[in-house]
Protein backbone atom coordinates (compact mmCIF):
# COMPACT_ATOMS: atom_id res chain seq x y z
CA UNK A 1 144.29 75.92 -70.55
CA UNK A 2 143.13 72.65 -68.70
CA UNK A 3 139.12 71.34 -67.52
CA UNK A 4 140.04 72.82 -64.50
CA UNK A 5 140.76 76.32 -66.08
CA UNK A 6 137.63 75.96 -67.53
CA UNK A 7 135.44 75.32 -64.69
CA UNK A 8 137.12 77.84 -62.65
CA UNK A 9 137.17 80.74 -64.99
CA UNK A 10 134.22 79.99 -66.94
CA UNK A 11 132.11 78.02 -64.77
CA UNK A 12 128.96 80.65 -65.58
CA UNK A 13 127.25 81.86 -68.88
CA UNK A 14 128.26 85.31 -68.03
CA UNK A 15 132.02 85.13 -67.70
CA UNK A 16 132.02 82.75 -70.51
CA UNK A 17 130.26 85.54 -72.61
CA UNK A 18 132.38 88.02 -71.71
CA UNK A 19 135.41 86.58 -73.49
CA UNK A 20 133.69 86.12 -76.23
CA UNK A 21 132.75 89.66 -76.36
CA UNK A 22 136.82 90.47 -76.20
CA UNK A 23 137.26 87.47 -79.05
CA UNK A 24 134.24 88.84 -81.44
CA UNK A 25 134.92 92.47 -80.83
CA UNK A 26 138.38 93.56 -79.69
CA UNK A 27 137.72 97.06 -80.69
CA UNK A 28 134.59 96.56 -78.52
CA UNK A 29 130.71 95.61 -79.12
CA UNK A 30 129.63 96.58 -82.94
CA UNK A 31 126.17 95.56 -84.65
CA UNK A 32 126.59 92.55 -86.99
CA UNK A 33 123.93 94.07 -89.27
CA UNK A 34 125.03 97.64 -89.70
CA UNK A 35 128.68 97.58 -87.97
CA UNK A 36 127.69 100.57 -85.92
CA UNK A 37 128.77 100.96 -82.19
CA UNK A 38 126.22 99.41 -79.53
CA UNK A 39 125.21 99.84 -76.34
CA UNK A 40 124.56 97.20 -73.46
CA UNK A 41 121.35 96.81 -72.03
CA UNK A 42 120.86 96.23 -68.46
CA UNK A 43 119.13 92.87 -68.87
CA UNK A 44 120.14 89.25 -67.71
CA UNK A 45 121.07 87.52 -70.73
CA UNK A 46 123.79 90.52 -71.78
CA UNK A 47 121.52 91.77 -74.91
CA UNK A 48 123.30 94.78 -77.14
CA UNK A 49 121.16 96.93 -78.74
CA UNK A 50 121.84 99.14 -82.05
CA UNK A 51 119.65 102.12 -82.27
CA UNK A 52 120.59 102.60 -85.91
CA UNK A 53 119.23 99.94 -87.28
CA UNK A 54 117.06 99.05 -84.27
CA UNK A 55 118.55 95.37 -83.57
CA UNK A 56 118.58 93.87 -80.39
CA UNK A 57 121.14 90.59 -80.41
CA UNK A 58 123.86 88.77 -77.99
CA UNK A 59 127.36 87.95 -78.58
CA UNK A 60 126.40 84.51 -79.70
CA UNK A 61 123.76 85.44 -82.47
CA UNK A 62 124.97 84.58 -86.05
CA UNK A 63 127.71 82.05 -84.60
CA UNK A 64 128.51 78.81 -84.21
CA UNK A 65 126.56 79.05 -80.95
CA UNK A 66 123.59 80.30 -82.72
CA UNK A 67 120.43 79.13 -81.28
CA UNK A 68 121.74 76.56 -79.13
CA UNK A 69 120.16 75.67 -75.81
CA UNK A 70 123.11 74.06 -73.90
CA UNK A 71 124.95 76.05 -70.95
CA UNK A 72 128.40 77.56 -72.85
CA UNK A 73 130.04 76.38 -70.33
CA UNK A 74 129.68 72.63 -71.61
CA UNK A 75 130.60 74.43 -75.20
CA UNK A 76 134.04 75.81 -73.48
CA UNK A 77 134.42 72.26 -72.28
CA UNK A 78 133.64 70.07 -75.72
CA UNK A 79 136.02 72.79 -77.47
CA UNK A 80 138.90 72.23 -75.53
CA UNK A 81 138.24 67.98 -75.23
CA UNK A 82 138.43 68.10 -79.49
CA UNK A 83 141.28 70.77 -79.44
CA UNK A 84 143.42 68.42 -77.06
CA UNK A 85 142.41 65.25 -77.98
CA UNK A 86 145.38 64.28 -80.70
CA UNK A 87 143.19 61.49 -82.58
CA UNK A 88 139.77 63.04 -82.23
CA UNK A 89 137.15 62.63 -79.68
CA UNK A 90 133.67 60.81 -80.41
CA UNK A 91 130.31 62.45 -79.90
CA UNK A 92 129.78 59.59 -77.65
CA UNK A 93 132.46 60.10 -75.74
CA UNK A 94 131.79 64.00 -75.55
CA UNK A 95 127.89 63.25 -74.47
CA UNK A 96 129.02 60.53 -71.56
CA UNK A 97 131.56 63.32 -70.01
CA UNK A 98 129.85 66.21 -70.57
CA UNK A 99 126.35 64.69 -68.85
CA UNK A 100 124.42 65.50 -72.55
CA UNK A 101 120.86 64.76 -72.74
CA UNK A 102 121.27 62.79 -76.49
CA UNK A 103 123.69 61.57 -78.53
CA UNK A 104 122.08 63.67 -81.55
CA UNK A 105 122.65 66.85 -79.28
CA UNK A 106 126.43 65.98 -78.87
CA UNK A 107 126.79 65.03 -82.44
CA UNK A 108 125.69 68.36 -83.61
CA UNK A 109 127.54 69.95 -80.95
CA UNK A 110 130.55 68.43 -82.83
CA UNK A 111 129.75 69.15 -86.23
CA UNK A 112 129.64 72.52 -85.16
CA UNK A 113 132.92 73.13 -83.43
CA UNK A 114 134.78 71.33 -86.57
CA UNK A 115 132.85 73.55 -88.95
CA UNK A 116 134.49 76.80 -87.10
CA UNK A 117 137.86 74.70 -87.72
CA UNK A 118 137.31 75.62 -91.51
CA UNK A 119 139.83 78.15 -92.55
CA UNK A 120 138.66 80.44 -95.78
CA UNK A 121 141.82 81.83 -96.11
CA UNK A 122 144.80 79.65 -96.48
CA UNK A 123 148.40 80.17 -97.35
CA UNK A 124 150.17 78.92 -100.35
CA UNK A 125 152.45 76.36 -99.58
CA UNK A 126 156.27 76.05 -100.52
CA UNK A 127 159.46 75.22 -99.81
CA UNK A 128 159.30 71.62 -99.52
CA UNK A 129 155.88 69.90 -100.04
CA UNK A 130 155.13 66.48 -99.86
CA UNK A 131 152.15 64.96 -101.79
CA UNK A 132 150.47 61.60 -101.17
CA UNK A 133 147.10 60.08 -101.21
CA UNK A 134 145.72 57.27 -98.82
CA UNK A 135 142.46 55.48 -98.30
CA UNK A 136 140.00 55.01 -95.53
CA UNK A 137 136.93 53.08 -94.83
CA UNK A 138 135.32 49.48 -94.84
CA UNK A 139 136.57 45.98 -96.47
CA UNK A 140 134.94 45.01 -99.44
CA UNK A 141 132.23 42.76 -98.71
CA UNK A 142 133.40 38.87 -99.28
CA UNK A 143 132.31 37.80 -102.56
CA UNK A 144 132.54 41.17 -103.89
CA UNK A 145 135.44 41.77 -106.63
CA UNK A 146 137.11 44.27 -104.44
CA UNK A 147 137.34 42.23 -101.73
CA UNK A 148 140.98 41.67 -100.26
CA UNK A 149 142.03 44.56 -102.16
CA UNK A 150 144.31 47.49 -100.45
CA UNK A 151 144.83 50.59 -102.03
CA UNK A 152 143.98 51.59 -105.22
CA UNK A 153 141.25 49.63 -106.82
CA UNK A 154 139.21 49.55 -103.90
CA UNK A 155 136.03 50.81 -102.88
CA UNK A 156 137.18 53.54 -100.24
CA UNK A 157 137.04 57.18 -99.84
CA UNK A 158 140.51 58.66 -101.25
CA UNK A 159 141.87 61.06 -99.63
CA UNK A 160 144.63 63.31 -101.03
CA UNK A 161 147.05 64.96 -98.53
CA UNK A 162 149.34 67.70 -98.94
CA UNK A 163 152.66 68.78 -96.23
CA UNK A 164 155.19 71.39 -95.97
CA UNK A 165 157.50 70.12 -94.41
CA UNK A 166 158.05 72.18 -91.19
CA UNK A 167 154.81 73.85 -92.03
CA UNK A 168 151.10 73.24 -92.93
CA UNK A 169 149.07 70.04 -93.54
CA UNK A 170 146.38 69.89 -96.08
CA UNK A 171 144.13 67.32 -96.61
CA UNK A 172 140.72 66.71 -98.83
CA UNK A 173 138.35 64.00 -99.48
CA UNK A 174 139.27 63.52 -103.72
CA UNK A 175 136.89 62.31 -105.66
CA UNK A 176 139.71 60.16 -107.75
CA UNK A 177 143.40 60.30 -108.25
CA UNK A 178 143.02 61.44 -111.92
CA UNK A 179 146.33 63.90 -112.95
CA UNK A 180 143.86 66.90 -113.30
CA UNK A 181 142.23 66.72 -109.37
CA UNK A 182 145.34 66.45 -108.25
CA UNK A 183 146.60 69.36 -110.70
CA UNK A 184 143.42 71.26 -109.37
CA UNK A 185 144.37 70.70 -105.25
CA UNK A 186 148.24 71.66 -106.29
CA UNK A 187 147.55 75.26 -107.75
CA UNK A 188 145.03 75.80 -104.80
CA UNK A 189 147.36 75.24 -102.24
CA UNK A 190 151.36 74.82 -103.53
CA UNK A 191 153.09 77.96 -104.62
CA UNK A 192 154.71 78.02 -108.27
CA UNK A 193 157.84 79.42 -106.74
CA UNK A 194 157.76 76.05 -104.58
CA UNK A 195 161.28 74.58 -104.23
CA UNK A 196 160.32 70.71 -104.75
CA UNK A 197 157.22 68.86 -105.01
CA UNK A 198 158.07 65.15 -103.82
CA UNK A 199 155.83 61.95 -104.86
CA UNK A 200 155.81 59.11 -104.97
CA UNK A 201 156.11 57.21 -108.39
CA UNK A 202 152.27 56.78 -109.24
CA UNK A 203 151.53 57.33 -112.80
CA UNK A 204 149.40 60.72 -112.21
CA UNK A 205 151.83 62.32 -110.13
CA UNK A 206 154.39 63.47 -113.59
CA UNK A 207 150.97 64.60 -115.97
CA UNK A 208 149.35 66.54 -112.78
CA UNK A 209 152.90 68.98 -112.25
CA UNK A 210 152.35 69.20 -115.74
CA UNK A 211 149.19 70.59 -115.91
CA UNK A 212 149.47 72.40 -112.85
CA UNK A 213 152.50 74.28 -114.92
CA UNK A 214 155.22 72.75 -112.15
CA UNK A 215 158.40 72.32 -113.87
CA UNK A 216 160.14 68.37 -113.68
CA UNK A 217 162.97 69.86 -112.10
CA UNK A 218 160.92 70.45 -108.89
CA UNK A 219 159.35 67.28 -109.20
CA UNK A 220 161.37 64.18 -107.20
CA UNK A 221 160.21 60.71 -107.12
CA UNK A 222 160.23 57.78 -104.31
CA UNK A 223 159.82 54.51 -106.40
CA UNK A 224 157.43 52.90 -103.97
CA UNK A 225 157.17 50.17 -106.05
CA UNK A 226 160.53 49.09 -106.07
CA UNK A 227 160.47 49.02 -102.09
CA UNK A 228 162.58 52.11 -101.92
CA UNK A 229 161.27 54.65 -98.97
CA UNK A 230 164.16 56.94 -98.25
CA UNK A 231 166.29 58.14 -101.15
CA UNK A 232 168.33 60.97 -99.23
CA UNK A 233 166.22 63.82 -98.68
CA UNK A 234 163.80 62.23 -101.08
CA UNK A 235 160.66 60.84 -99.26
CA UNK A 236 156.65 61.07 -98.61
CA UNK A 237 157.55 59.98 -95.01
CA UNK A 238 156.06 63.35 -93.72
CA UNK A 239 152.43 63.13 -94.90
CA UNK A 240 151.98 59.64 -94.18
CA UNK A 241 152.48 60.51 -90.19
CA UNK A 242 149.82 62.88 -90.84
CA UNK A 243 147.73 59.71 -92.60
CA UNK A 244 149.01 57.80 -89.70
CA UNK A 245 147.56 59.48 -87.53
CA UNK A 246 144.28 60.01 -89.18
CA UNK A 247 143.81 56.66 -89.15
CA UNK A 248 144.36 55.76 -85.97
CA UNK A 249 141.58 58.04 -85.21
CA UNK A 250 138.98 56.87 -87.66
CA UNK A 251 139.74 53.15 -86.41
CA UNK A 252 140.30 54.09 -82.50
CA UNK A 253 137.93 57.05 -81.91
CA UNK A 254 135.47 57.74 -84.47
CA UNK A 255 135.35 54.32 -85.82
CA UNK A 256 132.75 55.23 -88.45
CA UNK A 257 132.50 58.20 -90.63
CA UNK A 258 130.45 58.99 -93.26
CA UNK A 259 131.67 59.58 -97.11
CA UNK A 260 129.18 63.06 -96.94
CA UNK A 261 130.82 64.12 -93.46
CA UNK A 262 134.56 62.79 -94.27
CA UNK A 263 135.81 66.89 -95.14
CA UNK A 264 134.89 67.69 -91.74
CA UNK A 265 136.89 65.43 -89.98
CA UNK A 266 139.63 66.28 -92.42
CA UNK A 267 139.23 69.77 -91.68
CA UNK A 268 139.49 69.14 -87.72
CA UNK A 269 142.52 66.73 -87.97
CA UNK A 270 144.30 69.21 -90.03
CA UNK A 271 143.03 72.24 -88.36
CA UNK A 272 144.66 70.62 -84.98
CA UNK A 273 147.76 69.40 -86.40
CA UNK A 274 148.81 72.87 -87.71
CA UNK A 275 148.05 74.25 -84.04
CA UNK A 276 149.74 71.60 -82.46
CA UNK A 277 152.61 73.66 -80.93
CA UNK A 278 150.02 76.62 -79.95
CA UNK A 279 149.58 77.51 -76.59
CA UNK A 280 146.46 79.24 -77.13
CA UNK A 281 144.64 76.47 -79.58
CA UNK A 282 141.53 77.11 -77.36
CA UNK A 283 140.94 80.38 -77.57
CA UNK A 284 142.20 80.60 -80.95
CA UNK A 285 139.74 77.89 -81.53
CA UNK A 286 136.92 79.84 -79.81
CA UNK A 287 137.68 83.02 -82.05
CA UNK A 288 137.06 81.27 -84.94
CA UNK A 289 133.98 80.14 -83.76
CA UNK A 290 132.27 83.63 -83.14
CA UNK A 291 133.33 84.55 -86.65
CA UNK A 292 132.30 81.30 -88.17
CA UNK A 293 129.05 81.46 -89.84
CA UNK A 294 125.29 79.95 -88.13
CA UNK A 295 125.28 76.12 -89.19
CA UNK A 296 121.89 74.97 -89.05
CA UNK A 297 120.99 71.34 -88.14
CA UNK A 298 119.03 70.65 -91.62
CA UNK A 299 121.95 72.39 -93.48
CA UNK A 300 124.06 69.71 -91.86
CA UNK A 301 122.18 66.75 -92.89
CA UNK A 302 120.79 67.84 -95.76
């Protein structure tokens, strides 16, 4: 799927909301209330109607699409720019191509597509799994005791990242590197019949297996410190592409995020990474926008 897919298959409201129809319902049309059957009314913005509960509605109502005034034809378009664009795409950029009225309009528009990139339901990982953490945002001001500092130590957002190899990236905005977050993120997302957990030798890596019951034997270490990167099979070479890569997008695309909004781009990067060999990112991407709850603009800036 290409812009020029889009604006010849979907270049109206109506064709764009029948495939949503087939992506919400594939059984066909039910009320979101009761989860009766429905019945089409005759009317020009494609209303359903559900006599048993008396609820008129349209395929969009209680989405990600929820209340919003712009043509879904430019919502086809934004999806597919951020599902195809490997380092992100900017709001900016998104209102300048798209021809939308305000930046705050795009924005939101943005926030909304990455929310629907949130999966509830996620796989354990295992095999082999990689674990690393990385840091993004601003130098310390000069003057400031921080400043000139990389790393730990510094005043930047951490964020932990987690890879199977040949499988799934994870990655969250951590709070700190203590052993028991990182315990906390490993028995939320790595299997305990996991064949080996590799690190590399930071002192919270050994006390959070520990606690997240991981036996030492499926623990290896890369001594960092030592300026030893490849020991054999034994390296965090895997997730730090995946922080590559998010990094060239906070410093190329985005160039500023927000702490409070930091999970969401997260979210997106991972969300597209995963999908990355998917022919049908955009309409998997659009399917998990009809099922994605109604974000609000004051629930997003609250």
């Amino acid at each position: 799927m290409n812009l020029i897919d889009i604006n010849t298959m979907f270049a109206t409201d109506d064709k764009c909301r029948e495939l949503l129809v087939r992506l919400r319902w594939p059984a066909g049309p039910e009320c979101p209330r009761c989860k009766m059957p429905v019945v089409r009314l005759d009317t020009d913005k494609q209303l359903f109607y559900c006599k048993d509960c008396d609820y008129q509605f349209t395929v969009t109502a209680g989405t990600i699409f929820n209340d919003s005034h712009l043509p879904l034809n430019k919502w086809f378009l934004a999806t597919l720019l951020l599902c195809e664009a490997k380092k992100g795409i900017s709001a900016c950029q998104i209102q300048r191509t798209l021809g939308i009225g305000s930046y705050k309009t795009a924005w939101y528009l943005c926030h909304r597509i990455r929310a629907a990139m949130v999966e509830s339901q996620k796989n354990m990982l295992d095999g082999k799994v990689e674990i690393d953490e990385t840091y993004v945002g601003g130098k310390a001001k000069f003057g400031s005791k921080r400043y000139g500092l990389t790393g730990r130590g510094t005043e930047k957002e951490i964020v932990i990242g987690i890879r199977q190899r040949n499988g799934e990236l994870r990655m969250f905005h951590a709070k700190d590197v203590k052993a028991g977050t990182i315990a906390q993120y490993i028995r939320e997302n790595v299997s305990k019949d996991v064949d080996v957990i590799f690190t590399d030798d930071f002192a919270s890596y050994p006390f959070a297996m520990e606690r997240a019951d991981i036996s030492r034997v499926r623990h290896k270490t890369i001594k960092h410190s030592g300026r030893v990167y490849v020991d054999g099979d034994t390296h965090t070479n895997t997730i730090e592409s995946a922080f590559s890569l998010l990094k060239r997008g906070i410093t190329g695309t985005w160039h500023k995020v927000s702490a409070k909004h930091l999970a969401a781009y997260l979210e997106e990067m991972s969300f597209r990474f995963n999908r990355r060999k998917n022919s049908n990112l955009f309409l998997d991407t659009l399917r998990h926008m009809v099922t994605a709850p109604v974000l609000t603009f004051e629930k997003l800036t609250a």
